[in-house]
N, C-alpha and C. Protein backbone atom coordinates (compact mmCIF):
# COMPACT_ATOMS: atom_id res chain seq x y z
N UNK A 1 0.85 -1.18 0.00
CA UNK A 1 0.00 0.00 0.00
C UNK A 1 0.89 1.24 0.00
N UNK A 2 0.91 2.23 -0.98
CA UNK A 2 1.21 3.12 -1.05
C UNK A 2 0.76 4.51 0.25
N UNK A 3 2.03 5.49 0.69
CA UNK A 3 2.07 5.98 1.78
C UNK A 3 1.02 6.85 1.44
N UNK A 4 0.51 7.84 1.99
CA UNK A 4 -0.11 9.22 1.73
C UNK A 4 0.49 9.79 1.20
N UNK A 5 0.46 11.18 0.55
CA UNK A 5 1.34 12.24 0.43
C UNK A 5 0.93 13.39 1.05
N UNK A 6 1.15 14.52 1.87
CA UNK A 6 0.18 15.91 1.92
C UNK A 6 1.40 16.96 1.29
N UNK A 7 0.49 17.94 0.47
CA UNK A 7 1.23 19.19 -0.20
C UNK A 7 0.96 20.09 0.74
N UNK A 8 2.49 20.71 1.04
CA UNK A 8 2.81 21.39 1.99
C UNK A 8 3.50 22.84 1.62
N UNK A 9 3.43 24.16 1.92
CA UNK A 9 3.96 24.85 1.48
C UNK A 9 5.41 25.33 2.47
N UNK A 10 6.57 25.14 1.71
CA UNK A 10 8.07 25.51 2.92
C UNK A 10 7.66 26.89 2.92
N UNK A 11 8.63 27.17 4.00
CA UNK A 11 9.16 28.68 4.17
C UNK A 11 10.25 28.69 4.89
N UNK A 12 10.68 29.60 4.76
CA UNK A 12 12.16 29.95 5.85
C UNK A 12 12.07 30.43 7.51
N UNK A 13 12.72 29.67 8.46
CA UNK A 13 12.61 30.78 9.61
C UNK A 13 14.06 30.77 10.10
N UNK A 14 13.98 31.60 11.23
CA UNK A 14 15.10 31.73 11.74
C UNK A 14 15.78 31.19 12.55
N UNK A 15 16.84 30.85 12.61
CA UNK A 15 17.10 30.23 14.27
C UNK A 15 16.48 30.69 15.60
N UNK A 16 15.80 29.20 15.98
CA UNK A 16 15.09 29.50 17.74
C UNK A 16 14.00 29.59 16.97
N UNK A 17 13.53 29.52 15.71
CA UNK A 17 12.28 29.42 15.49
C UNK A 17 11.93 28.15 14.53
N UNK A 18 12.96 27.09 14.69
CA UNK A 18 12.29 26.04 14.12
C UNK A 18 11.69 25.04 14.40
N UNK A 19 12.18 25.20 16.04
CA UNK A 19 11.33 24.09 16.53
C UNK A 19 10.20 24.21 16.91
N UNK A 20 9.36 23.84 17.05
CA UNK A 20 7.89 23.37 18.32
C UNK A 20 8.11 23.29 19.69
N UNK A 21 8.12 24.11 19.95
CA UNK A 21 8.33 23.69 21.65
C UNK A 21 7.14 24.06 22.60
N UNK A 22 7.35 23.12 23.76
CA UNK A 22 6.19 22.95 24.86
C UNK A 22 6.64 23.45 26.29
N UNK A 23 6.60 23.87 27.02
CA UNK A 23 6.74 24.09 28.69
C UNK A 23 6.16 23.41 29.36
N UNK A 24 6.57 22.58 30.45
CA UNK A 24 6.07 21.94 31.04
C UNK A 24 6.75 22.82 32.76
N UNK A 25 5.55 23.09 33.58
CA UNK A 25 6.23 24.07 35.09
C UNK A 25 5.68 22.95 35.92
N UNK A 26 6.41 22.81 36.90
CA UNK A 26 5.95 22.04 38.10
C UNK A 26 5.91 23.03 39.33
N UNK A 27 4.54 23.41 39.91
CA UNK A 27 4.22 23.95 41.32
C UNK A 27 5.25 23.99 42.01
N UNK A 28 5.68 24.88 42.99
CA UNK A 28 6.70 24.68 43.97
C UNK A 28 5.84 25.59 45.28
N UNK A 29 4.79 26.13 45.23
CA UNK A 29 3.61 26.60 46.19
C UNK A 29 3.45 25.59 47.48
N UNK A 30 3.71 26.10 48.65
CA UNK A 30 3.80 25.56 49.74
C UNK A 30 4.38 24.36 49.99
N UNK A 31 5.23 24.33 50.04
CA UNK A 31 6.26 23.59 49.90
C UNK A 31 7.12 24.21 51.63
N UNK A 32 7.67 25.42 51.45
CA UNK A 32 8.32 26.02 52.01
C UNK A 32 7.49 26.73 53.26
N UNK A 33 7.46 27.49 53.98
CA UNK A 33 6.43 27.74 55.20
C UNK A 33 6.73 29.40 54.88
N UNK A 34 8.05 30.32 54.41
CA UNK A 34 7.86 31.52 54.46
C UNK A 34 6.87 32.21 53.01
N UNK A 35 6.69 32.90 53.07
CA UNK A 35 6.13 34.06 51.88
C UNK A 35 7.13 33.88 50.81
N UNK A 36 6.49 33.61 50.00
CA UNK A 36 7.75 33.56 48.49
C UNK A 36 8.79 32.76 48.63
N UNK A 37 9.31 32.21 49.93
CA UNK A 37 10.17 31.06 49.95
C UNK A 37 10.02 29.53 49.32
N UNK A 38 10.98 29.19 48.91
CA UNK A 38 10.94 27.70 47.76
C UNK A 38 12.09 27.20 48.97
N UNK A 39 11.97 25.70 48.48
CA UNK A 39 13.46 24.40 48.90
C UNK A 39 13.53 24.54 47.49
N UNK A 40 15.20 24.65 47.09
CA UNK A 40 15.56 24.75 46.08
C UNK A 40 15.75 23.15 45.30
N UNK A 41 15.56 22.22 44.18
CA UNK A 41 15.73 21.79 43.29
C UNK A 41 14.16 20.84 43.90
N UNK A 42 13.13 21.76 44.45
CA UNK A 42 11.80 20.64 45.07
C UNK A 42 10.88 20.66 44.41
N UNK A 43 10.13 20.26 43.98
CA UNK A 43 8.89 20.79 43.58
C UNK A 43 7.93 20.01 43.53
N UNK A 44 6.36 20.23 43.29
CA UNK A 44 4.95 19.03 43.44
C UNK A 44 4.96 18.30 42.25
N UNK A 45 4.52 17.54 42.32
CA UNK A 45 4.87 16.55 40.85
C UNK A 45 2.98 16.75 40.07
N UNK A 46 2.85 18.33 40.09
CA UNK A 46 1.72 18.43 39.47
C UNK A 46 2.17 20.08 38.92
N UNK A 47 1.49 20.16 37.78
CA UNK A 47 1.70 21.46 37.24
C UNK A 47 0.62 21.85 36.34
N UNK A 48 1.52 22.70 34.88
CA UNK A 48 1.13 22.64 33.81
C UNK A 48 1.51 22.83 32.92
N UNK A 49 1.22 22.51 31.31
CA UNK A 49 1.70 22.47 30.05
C UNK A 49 1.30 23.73 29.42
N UNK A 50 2.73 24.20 28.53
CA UNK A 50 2.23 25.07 28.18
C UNK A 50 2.50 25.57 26.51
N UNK A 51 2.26 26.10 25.32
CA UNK A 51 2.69 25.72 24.05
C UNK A 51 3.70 27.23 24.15
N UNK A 52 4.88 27.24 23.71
CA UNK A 52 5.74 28.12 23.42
C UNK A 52 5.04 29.19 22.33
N UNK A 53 4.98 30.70 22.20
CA UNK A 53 5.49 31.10 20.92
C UNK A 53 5.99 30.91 19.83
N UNK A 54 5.60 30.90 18.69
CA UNK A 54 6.70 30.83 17.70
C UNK A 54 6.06 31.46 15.99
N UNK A 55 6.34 32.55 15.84
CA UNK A 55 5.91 32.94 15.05
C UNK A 55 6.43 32.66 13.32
N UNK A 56 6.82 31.67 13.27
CA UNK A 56 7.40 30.93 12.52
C UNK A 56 6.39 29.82 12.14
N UNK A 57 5.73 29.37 12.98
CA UNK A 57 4.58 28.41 12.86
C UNK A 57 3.72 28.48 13.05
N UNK A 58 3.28 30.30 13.32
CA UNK A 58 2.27 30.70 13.82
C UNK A 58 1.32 29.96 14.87
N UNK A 59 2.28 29.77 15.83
CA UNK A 59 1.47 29.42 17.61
C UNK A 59 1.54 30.66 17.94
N UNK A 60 0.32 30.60 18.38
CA UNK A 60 0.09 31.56 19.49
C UNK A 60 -0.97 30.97 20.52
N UNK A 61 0.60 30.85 21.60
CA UNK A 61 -0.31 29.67 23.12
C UNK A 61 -2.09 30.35 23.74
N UNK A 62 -2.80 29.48 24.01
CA UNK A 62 -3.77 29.33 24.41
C UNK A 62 -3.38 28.92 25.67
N UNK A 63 -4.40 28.96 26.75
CA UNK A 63 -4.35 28.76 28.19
C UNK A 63 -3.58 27.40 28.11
N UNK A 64 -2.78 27.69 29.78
CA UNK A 64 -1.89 26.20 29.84
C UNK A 64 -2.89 25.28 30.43
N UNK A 65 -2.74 23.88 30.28
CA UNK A 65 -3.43 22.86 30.71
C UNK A 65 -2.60 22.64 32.02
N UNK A 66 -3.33 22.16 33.12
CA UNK A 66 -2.80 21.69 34.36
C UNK A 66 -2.58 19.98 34.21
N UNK A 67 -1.62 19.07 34.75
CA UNK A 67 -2.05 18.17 34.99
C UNK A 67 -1.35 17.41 36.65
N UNK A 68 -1.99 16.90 37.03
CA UNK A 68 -2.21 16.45 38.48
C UNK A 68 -1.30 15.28 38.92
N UNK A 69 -0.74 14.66 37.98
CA UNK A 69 0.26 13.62 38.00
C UNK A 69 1.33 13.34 36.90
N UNK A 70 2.48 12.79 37.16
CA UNK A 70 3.11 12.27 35.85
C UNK A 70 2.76 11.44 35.28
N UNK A 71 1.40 10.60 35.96
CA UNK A 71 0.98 9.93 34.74
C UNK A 71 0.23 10.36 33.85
N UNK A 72 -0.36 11.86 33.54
CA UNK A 72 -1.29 12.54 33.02
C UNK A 72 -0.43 13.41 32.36
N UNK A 73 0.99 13.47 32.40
CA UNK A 73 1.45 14.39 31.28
C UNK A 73 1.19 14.24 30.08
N UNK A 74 1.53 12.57 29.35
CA UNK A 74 1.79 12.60 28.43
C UNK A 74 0.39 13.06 27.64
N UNK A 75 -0.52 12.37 27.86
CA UNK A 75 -1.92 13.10 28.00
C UNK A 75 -2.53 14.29 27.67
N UNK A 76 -2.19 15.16 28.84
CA UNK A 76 -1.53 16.52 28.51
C UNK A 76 -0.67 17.32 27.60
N UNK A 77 0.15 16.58 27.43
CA UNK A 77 1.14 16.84 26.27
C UNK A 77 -0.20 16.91 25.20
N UNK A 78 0.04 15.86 24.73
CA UNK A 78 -0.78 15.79 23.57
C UNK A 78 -1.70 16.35 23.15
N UNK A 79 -2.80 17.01 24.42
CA UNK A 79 -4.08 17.51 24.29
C UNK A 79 -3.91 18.82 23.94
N UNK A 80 -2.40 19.49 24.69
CA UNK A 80 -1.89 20.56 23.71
C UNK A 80 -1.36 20.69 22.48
N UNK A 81 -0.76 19.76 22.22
CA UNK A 81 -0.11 19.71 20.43
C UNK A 81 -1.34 19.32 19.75
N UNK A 82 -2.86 19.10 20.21
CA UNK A 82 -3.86 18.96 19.03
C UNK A 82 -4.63 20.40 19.21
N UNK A 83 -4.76 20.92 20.74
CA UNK A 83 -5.30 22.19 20.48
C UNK A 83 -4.74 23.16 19.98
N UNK A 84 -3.41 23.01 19.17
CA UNK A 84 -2.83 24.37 18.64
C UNK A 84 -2.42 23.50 17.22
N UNK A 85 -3.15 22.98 16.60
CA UNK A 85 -2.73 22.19 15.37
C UNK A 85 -1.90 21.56 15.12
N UNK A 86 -1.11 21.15 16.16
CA UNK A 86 0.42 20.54 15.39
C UNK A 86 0.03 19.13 15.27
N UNK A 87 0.64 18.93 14.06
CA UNK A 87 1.03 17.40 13.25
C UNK A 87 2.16 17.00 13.40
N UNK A 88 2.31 15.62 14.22
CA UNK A 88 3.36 15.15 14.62
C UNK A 88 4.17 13.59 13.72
N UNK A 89 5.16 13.60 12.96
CA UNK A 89 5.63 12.77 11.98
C UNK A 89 5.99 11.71 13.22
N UNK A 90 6.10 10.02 12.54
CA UNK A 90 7.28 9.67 13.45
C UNK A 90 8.66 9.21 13.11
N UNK A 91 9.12 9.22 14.23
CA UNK A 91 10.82 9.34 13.73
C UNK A 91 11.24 8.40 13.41
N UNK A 92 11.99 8.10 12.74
CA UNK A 92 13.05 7.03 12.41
C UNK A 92 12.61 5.34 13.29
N UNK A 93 12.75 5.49 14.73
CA UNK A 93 12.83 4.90 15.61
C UNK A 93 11.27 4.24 15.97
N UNK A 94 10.52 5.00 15.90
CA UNK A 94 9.37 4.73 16.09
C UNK A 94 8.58 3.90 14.68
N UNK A 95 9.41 4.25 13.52
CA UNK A 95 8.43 3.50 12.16
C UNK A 95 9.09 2.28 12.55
N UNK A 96 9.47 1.61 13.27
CA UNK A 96 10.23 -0.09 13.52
C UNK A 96 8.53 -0.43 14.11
N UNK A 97 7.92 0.05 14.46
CA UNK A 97 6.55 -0.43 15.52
C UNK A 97 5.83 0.29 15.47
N UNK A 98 5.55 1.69 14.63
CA UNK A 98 4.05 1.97 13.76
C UNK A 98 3.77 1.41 12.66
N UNK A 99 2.51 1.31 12.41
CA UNK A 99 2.09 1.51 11.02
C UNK A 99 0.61 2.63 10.70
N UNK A 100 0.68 2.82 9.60
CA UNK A 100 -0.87 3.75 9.10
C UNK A 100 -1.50 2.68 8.40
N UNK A 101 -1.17 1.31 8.33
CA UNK A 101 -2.20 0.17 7.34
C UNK A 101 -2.73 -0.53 8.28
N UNK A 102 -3.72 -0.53 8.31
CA UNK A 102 -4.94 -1.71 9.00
C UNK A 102 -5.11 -2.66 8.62
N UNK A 103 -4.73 -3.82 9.56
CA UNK A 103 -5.00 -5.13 9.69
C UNK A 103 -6.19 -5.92 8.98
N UNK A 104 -6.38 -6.49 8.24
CA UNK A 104 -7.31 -7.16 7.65
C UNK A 104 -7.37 -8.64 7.90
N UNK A 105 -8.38 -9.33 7.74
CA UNK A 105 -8.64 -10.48 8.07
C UNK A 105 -8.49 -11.28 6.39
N UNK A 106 -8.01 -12.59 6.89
CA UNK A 106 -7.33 -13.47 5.52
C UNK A 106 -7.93 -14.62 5.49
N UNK A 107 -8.20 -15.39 4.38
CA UNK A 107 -9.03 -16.64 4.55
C UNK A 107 -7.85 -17.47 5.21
N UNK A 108 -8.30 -18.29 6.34
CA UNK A 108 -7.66 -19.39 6.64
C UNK A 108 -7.01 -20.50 6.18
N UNK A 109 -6.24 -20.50 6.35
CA UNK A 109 -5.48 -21.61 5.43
C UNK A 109 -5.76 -23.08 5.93
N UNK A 110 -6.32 -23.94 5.12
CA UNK A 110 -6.28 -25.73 5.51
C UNK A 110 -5.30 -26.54 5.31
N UNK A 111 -5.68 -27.39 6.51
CA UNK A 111 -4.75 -28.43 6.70
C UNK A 111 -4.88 -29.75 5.46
């Protein structure tokens, strides 16, 4: 089966503007007992995601998503790279164990 193709139009950007990038902040809010005081390298293992700038790919971030655990980042992650359009290829590494072709069913073979 032949791949897809999509027609895409290039353009040029600049350095610091080619990538996609995401923020991810982790809480550090009461943690510490003074006013504005942090423990330095501590933080809650809950935060939020957030989509970078980049006027190169025309993002322009929308509210950050919170999420409540590390098991809900990746989650998170994602729910931001679809609310700001991004299309994600996979790499090298990952086409060993994707595919885009669906499984079909085959007549059985007899004994």
């Amino acid at each position: 089966m032949k791949k897809q193709e999509i027609e895409l139009e290039e353009q040029e950007a600049e350095h610091g503007e080619k990538m996609v990038e995401i923020k991810v902040r982790f809480w550090t809010s009461n943690l510490a007992e003074g006013k504005d005081a942090i423990f330095p390298k501590y933080a809650r293992a809950n935060g939020v995601v957030r989509m970078q700038p980049n006027k190169a790919h025309n993002i322009v971030p929308k509210s950050p998503k919170p999420f409540n655990s590390l098991m809900e980042l990746p989650s998170v992650i994602e729910k931001v790279l679809i609310d700001h359009g991004i299309t994600l290829y996979e790499s090298p590494k990952m086409r060993k164990y994707l595919t885009s072709v669906k499984p079909h069913k085959t007549k059985p073979k007899h004994k």
